[in-house]
C-alpha atoms as a PDB file:
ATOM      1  CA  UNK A   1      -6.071  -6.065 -24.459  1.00  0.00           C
ATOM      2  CA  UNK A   2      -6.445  -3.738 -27.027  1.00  0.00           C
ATOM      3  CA  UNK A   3      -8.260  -1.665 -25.412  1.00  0.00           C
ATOM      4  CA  UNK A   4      -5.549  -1.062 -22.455  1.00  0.00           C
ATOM      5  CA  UNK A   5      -3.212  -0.711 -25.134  1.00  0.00           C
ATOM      6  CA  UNK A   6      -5.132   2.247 -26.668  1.00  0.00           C
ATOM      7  CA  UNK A   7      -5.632   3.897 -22.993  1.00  0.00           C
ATOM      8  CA  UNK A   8      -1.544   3.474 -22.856  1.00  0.00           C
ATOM      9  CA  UNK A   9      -1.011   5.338 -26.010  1.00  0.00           C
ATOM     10  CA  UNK A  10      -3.611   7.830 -25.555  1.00  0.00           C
ATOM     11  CA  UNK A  11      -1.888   8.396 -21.687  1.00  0.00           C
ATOM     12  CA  UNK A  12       1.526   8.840 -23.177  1.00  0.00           C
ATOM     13  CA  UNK A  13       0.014  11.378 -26.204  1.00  0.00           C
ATOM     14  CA  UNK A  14      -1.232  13.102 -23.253  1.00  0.00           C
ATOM     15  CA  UNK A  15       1.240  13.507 -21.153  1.00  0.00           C
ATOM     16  CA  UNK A  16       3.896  14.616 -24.105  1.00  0.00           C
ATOM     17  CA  UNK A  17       1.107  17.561 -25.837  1.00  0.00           C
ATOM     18  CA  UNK A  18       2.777  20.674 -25.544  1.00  0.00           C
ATOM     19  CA  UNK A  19       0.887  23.427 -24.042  1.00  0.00           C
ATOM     20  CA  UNK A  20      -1.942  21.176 -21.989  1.00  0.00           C
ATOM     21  CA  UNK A  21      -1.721  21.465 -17.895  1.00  0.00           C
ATOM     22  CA  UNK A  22      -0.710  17.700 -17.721  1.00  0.00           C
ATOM     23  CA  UNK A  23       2.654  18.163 -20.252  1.00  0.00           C
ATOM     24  CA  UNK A  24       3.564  20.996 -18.140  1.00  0.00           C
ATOM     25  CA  UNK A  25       3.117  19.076 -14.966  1.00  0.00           C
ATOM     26  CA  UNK A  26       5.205  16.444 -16.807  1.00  0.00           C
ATOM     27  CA  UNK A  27       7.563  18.590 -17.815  1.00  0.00           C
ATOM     28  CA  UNK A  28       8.234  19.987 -14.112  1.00  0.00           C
ATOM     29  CA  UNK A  29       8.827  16.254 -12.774  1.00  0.00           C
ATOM     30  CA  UNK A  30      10.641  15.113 -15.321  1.00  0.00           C
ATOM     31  CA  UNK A  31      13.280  18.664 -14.730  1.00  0.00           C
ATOM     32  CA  UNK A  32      12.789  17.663 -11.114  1.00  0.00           C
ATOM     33  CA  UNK A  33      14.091  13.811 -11.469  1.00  0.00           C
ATOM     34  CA  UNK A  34      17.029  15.208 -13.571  1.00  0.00           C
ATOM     35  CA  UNK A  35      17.623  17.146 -10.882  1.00  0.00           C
ATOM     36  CA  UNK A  36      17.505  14.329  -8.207  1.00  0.00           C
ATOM     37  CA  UNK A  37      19.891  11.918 -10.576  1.00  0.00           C
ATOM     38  CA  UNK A  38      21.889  14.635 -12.272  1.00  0.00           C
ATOM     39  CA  UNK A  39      24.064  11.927 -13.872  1.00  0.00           C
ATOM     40  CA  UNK A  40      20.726   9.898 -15.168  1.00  0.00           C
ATOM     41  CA  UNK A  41      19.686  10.334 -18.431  1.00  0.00           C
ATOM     42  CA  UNK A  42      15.989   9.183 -19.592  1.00  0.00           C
ATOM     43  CA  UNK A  43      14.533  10.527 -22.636  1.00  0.00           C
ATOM     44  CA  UNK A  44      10.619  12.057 -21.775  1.00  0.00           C
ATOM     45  CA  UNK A  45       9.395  10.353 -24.444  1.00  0.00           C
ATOM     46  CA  UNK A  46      10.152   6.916 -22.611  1.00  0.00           C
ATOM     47  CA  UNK A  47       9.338   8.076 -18.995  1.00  0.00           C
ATOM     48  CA  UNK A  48       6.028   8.928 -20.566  1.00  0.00           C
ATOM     49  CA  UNK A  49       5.555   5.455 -22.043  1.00  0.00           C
ATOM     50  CA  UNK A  50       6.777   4.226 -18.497  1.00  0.00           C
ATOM     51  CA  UNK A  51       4.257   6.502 -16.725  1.00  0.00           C
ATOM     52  CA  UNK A  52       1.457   5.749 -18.507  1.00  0.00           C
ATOM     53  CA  UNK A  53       1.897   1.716 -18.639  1.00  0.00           C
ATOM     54  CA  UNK A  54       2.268   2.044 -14.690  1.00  0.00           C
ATOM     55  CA  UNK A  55      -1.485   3.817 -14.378  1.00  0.00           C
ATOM     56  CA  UNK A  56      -3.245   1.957 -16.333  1.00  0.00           C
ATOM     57  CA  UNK A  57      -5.286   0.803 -13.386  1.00  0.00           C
ATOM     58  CA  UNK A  58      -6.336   4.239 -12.281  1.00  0.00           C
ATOM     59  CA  UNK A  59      -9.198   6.299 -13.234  1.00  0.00           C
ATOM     60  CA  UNK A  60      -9.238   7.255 -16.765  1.00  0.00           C
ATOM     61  CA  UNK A  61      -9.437  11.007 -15.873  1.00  0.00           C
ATOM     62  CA  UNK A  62      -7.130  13.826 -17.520  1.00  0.00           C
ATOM     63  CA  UNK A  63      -4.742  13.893 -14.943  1.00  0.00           C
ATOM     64  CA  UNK A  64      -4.809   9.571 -14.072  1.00  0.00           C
ATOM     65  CA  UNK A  65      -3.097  10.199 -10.791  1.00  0.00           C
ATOM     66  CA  UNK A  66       0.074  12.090 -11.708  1.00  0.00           C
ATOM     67  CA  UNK A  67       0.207  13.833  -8.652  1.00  0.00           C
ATOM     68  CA  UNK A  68      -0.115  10.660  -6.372  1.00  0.00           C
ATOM     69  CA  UNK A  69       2.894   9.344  -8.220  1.00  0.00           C
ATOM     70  CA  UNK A  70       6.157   9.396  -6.983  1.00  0.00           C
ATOM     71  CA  UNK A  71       7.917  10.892 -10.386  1.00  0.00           C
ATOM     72  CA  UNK A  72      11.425  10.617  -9.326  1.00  0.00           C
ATOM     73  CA  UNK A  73      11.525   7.205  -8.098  1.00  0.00           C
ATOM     74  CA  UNK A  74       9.376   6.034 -11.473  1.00  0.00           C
ATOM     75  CA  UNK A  75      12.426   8.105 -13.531  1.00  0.00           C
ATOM     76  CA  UNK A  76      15.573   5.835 -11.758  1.00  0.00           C
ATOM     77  CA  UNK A  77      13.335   2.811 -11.583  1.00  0.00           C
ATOM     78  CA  UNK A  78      12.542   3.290 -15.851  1.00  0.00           C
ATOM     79  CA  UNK A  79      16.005   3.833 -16.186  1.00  0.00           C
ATOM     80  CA  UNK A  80      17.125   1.218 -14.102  1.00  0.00           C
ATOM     81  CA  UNK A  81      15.280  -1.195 -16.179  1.00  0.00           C
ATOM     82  CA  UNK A  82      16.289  -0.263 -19.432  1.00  0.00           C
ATOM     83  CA  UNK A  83      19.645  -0.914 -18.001  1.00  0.00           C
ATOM     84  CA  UNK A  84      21.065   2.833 -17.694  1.00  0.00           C
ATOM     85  CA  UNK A  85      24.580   2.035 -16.132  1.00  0.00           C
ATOM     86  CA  UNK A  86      24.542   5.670 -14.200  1.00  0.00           C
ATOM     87  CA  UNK A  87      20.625   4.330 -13.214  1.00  0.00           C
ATOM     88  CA  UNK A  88      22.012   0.906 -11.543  1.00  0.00           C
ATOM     89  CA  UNK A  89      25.219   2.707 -10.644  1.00  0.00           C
ATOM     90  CA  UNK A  90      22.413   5.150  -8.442  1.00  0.00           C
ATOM     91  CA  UNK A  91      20.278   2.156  -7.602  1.00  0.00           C
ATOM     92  CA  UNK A  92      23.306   0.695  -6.127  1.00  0.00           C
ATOM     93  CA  UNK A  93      24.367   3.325  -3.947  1.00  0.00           C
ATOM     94  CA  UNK A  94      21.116   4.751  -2.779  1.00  0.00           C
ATOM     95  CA  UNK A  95      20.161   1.309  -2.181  1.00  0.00           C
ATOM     96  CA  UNK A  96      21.546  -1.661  -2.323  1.00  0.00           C
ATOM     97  CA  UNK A  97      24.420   0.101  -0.126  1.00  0.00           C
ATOM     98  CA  UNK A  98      21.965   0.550   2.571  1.00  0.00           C
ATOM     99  CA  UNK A  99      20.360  -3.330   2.906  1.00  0.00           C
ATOM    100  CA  UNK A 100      20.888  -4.200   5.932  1.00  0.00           C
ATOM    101  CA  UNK A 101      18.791  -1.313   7.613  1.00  0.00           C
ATOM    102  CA  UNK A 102      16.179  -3.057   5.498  1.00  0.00           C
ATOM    103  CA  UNK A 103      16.192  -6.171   7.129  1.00  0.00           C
ATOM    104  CA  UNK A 104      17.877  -6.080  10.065  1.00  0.00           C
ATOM    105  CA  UNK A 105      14.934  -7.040  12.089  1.00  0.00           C
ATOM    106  CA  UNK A 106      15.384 -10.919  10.028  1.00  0.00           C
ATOM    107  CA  UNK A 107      19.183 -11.379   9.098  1.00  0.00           C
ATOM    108  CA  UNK A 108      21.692  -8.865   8.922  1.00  0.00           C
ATOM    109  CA  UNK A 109      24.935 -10.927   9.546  1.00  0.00           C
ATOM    110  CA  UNK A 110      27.318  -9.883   6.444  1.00  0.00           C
ATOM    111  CA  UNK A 111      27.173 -13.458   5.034  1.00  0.00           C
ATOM    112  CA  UNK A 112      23.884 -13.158   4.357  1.00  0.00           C
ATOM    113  CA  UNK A 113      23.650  -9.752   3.909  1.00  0.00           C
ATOM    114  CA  UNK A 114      26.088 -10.229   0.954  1.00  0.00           C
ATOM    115  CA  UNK A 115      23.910 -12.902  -0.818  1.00  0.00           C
ATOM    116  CA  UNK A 116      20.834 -11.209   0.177  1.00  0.00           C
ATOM    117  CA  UNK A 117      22.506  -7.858  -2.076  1.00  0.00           C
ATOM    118  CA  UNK A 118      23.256  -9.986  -4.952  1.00  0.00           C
ATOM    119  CA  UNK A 119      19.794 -11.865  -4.739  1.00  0.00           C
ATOM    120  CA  UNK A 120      18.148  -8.331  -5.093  1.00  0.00           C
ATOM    121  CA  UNK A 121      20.578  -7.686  -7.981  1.00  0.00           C
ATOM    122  CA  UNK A 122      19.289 -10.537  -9.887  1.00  0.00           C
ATOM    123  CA  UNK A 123      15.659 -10.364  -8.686  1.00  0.00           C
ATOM    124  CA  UNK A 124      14.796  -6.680  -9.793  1.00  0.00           C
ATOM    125  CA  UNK A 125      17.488  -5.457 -12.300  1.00  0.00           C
ATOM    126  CA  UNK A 126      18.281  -8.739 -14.524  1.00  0.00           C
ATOM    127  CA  UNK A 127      15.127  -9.310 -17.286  1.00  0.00           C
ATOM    128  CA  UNK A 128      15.098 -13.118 -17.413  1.00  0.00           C
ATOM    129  CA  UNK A 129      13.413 -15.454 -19.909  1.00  0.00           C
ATOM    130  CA  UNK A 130      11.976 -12.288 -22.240  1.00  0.00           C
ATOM    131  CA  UNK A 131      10.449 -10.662 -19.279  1.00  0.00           C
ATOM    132  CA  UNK A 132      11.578  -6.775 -18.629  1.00  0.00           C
ATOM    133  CA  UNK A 133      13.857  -6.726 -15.336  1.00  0.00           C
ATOM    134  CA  UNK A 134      11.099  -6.785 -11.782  1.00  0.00           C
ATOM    135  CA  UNK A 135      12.151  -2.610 -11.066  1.00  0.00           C
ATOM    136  CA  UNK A 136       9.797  -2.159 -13.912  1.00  0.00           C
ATOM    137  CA  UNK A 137       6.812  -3.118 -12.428  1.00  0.00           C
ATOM    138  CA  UNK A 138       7.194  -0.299  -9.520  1.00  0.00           C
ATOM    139  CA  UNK A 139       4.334   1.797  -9.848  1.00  0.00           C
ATOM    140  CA  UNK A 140       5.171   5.036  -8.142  1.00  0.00           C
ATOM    141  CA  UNK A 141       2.288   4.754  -5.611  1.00  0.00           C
ATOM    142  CA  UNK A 142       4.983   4.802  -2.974  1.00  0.00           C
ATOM    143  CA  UNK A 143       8.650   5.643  -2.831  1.00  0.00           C
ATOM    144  CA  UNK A 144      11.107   3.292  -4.532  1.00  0.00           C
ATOM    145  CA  UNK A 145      12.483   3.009  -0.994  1.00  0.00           C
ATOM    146  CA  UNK A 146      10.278   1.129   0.714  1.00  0.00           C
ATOM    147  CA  UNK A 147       9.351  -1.022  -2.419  1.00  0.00           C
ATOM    148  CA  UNK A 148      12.795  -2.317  -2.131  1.00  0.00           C
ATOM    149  CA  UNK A 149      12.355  -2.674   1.438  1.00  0.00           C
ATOM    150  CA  UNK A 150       9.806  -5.020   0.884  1.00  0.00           C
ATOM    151  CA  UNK A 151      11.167  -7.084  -2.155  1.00  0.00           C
ATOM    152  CA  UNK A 152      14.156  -7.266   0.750  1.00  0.00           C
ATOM    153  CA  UNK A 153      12.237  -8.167   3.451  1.00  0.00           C
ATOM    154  CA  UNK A 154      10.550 -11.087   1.531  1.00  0.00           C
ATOM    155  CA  UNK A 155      14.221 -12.140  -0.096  1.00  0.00           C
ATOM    156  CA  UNK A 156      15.437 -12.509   3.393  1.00  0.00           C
ATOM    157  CA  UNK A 157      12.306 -14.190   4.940  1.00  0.00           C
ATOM    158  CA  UNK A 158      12.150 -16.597   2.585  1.00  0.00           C
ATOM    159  CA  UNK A 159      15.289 -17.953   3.050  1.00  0.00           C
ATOM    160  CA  UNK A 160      14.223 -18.677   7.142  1.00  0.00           C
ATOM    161  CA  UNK A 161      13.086 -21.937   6.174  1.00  0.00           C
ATOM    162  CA  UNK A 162      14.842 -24.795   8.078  1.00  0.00           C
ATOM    163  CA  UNK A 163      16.904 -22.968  10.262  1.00  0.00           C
ATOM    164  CA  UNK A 164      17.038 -22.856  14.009  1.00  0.00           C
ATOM    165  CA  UNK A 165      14.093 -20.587  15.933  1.00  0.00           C
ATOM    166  CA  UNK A 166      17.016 -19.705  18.542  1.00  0.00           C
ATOM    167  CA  UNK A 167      18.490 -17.459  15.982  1.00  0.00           C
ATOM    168  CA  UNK A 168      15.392 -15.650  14.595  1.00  0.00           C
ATOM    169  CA  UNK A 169      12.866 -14.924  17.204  1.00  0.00           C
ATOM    170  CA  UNK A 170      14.847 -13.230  20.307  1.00  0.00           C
ATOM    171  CA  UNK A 171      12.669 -10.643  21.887  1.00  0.00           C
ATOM    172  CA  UNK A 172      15.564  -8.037  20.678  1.00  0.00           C
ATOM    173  CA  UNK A 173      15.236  -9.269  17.227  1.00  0.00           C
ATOM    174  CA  UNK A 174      11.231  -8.363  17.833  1.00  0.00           C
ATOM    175  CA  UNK A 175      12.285  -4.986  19.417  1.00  0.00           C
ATOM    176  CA  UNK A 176      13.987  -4.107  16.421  1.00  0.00           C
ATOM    177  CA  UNK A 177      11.410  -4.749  14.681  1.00  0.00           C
ATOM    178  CA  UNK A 178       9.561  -2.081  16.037  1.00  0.00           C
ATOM    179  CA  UNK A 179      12.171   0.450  15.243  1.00  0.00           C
ATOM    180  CA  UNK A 180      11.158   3.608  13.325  1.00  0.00           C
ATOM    181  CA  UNK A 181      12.126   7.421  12.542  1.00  0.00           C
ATOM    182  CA  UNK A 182       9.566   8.272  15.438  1.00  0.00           C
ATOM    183  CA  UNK A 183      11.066   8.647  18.742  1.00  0.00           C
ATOM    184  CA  UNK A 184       7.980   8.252  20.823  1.00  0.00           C
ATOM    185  CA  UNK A 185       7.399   5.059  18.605  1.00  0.00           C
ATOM    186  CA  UNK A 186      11.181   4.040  19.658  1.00  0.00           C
ATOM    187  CA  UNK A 187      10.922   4.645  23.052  1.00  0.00           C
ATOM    188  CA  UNK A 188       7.668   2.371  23.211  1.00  0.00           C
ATOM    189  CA  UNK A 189       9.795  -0.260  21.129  1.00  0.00           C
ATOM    190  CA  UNK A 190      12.895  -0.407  23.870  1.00  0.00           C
ATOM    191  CA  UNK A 191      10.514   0.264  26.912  1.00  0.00           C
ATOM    192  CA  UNK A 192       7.781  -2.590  26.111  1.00  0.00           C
ATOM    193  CA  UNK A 193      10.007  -5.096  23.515  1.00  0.00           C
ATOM    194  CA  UNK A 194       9.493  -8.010  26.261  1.00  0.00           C
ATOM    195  CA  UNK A 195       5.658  -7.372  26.490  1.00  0.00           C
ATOM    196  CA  UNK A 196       5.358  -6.922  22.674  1.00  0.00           C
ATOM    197  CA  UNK A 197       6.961  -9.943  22.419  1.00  0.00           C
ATOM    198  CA  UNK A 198       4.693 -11.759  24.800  1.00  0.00           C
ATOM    199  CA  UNK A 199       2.105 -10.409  23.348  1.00  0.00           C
ATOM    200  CA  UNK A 200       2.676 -11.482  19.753  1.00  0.00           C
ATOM    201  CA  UNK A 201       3.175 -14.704  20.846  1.00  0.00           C
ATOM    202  CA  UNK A 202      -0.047 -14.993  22.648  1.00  0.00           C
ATOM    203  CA  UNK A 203      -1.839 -13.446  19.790  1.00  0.00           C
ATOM    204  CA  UNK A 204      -0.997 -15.797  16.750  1.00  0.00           C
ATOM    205  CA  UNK A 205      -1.484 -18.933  19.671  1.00  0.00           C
ATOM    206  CA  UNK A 206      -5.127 -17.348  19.374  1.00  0.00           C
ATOM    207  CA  UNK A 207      -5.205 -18.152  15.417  1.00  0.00           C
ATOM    208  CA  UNK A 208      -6.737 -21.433  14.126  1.00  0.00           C
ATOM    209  CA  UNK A 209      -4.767 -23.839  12.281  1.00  0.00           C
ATOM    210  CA  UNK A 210      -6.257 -22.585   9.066  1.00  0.00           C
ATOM    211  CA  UNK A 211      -5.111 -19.187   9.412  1.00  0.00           C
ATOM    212  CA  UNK A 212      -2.089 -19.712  10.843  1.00  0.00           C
ATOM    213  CA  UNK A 213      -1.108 -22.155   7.460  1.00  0.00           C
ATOM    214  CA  UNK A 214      -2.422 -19.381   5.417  1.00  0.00           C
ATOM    215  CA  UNK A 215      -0.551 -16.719   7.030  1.00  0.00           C
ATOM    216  CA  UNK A 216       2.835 -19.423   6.825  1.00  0.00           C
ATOM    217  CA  UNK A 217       2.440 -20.108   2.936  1.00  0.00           C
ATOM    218  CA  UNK A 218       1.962 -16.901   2.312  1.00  0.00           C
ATOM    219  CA  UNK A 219       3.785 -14.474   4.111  1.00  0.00           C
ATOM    220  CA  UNK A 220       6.896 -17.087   4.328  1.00  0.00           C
ATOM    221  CA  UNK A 221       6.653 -19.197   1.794  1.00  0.00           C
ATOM    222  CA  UNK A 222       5.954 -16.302  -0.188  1.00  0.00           C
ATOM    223  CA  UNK A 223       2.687 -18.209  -2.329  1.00  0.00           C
ATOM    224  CA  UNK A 224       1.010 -16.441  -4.409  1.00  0.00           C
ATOM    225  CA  UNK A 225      -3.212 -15.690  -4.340  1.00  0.00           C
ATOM    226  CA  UNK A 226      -3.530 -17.192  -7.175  1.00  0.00           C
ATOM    227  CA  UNK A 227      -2.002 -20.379  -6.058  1.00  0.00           C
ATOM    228  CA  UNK A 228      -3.246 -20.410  -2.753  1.00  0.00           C
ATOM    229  CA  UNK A 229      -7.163 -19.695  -4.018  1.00  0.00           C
ATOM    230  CA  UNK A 230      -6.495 -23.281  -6.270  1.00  0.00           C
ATOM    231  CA  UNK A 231      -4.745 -25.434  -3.833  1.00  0.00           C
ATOM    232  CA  UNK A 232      -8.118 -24.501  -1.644  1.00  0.00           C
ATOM    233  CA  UNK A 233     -10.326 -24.698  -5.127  1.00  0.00           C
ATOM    234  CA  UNK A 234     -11.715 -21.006  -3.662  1.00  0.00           C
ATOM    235  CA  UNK A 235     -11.564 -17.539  -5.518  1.00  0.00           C
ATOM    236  CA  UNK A 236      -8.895 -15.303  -4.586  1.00  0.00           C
ATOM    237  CA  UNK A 237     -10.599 -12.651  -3.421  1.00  0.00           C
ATOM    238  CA  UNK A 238     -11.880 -15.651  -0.711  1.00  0.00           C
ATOM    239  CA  UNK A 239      -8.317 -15.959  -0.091  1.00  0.00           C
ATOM    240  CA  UNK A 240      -7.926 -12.678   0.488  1.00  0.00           C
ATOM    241  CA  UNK A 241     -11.171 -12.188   2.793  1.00  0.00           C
ATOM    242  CA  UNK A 242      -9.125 -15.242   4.411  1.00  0.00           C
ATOM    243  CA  UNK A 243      -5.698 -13.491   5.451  1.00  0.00           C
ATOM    244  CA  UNK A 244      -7.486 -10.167   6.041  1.00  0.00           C
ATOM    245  CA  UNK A 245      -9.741 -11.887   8.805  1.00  0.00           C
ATOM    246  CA  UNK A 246      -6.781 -13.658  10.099  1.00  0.00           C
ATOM    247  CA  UNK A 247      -4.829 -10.405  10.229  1.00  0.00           C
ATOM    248  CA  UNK A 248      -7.744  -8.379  12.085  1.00  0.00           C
ATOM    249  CA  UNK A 249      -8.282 -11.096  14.380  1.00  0.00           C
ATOM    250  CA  UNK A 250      -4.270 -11.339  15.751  1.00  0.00           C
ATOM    251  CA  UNK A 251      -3.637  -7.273  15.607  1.00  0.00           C
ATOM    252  CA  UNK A 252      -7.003  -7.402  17.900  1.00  0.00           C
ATOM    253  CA  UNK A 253      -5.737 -10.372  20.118  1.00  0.00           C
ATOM    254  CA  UNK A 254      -2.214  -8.494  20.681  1.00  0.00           C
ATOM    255  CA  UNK A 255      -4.125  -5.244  21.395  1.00  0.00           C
ATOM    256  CA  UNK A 256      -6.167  -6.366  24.029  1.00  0.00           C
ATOM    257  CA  UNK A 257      -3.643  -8.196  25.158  1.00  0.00           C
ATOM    258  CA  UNK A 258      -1.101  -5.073  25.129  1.00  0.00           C
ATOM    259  CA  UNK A 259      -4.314  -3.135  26.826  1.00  0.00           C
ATOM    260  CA  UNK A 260      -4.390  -5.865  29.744  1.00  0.00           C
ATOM    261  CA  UNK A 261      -0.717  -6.045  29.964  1.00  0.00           C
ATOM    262  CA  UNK A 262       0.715  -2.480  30.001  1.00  0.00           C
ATOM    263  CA  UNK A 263      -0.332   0.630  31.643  1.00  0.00           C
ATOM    264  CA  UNK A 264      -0.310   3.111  29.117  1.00  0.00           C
ATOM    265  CA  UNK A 265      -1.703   6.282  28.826  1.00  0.00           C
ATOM    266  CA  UNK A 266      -4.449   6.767  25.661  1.00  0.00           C
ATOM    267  CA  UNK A 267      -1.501   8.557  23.688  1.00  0.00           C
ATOM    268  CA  UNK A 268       1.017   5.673  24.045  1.00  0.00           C
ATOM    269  CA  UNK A 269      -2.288   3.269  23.345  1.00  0.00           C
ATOM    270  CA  UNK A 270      -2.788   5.072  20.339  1.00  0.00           C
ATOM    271  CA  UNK A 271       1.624   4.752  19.417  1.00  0.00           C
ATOM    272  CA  UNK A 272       1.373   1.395  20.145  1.00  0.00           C
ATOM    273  CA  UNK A 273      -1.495   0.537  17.770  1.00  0.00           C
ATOM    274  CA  UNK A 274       0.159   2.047  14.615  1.00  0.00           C
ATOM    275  CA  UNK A 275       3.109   0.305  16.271  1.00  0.00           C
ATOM    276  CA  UNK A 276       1.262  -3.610  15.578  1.00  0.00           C
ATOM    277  CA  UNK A 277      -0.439  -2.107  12.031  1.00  0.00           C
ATOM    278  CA  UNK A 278       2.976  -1.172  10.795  1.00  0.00           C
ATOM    279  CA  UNK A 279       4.938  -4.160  11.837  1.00  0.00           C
ATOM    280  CA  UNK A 280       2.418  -7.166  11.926  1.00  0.00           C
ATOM    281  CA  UNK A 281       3.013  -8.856   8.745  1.00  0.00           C
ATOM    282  CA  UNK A 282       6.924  -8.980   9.329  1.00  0.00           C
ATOM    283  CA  UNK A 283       6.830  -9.958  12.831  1.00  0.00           C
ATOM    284  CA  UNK A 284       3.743 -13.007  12.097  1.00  0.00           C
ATOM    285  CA  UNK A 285       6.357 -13.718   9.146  1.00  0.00           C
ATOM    286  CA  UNK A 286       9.287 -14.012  11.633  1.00  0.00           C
ATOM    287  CA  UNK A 287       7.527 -16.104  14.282  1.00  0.00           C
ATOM    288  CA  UNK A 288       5.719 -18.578  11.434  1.00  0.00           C
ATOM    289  CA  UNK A 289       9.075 -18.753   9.964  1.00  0.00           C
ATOM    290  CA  UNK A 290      10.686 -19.933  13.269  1.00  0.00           C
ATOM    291  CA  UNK A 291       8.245 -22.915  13.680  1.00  0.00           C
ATOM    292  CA  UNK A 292       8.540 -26.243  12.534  1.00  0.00           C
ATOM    293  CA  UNK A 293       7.232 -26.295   8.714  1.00  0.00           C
END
């Protein structure tokens, strides 16, 4: 512990010594994030503290990924959880505003898009029981974007439980799914929803009872590793072996069977397959979810 606490400070020294490479790399995010949330302010000295507790798993080199971090997100994200009101005032419109194209491949009726937003609200801005607010354990290896996106997508999955598979898995609820910026990718998603759907279907049917109870508790019930490696009385990283396998196996199942299915050409083959990698975990989520528990 101390140890990781000396590698912090050391980081942070680092990244505030005038006239080193690194500050001056720093120095140009930190003018570019002001830039991006004109209306944020977030003392350097903190977003250096900030950046350096968030790489503390990288390689101790000079630079300890600064470039693979995304320095504008970490900014709003430190300010949001020191509880900046122009940060959550930003975090609220760039967004929370936004939710439902987050998870409109699960729920997106306004009811529950409503509780959903206020779920989020308490889940990653509000510090609870001593514990700094969730936003502050975004990392910057990604945008802040699709972190929320995720912490959404799990939000809104977990509260599937008990209700009716009629109104969670229709094959347009799987199209959507698909959906993306790309429009070759959307065209494959609106052309082939039916046969995806299929597909899926016949895929996790494929899966073993262990893997499929695995997948349930922890892609829907949302169960930790951890917990998951003790209820089994296996190491995690067993666990994890586990889920992986599980994973490979279905996306391999729905690819042959997509292959068998569909004549596509080796381009839309190719679509397709980042198609299943992008999308598997939600849709297994969304089909797991609509079984009986």
């Amino acid at each position: 512990m101390s140890d990781d606490l000396d590698t912090r400070r050391e980081r942070e020294r680092s990244l505030l010594q005038p006239g080193t490479a690194l500050n001056e790399r720093f120095v140009a995010a930190v003018r570019e994030a002001r830039r991006r949330w004109p209306k944020v302010h977030l003392e350097s000295e903190r977003l250096a503290r900030h950046v350096a507790g968030v790489s503390a798993g990288s390689a101790p080199d000079e630079a300890f990924g600064l470039d693979a971090l995304e320095l504008c997100d970490l900014y709003l994200a430190c300010a949001c959880a020191l509880g900046v009101p122009a940060a959550l005032a930003a975090f609220e419109r760039e967004y929370l505003a936004g939710l439902r194209t987050f998870v409109r491949d699960i729920d997106s009726t306004p009811t529950r898009l409503d509780e959903l937003r206020q779920l989020l609200r308490e889940r990653l801005l509000v510090s609870s029981d001593g514990r700094p607010a969730r936003i502050s354990r975004y990392g910057g290896r990604g945008s802040l974007k699709a972190w929320v996106q995720v912490a959404a997508q799990r939000l809104a999955l977990s509260s599937l439980r008990g209700r009716t598979p009629e109104t969670l898995v229709a094959d347009a609820a799987l199209a959507d799914q698909l959906g993306g910026p790309d429009a070759e990718l959307g065209a494959l998603r609106r052309r082939y929803a039916d046969a995806f759907g299929r597909a899926l279907r016949t895929a996790l049917d494929g899966a073993t009872a262990r893997e499929r109870l695995l997948l349930r508790l922890h892609l829907v019930e949302g169960m930790s590793l951890t917990r998951i490696a003790a209820a089994y009385a296996v190491s995690q990283s067993t666990v994890s072996r586990w889920l992986q396998s599980a994973r490979d196996d279905i996306r391999d199942r729905l690819q042959r069977e997509l292959e068998q299915t569909l004549r596509l050409n080796s381009q839309e083959l190719a679509s397709m397959a980042r198609l299943v990698q992008s999308q598997l975990d939600i849709s297994l989520a969304t089909l797991l979810a609509a079984e009986p528990g």
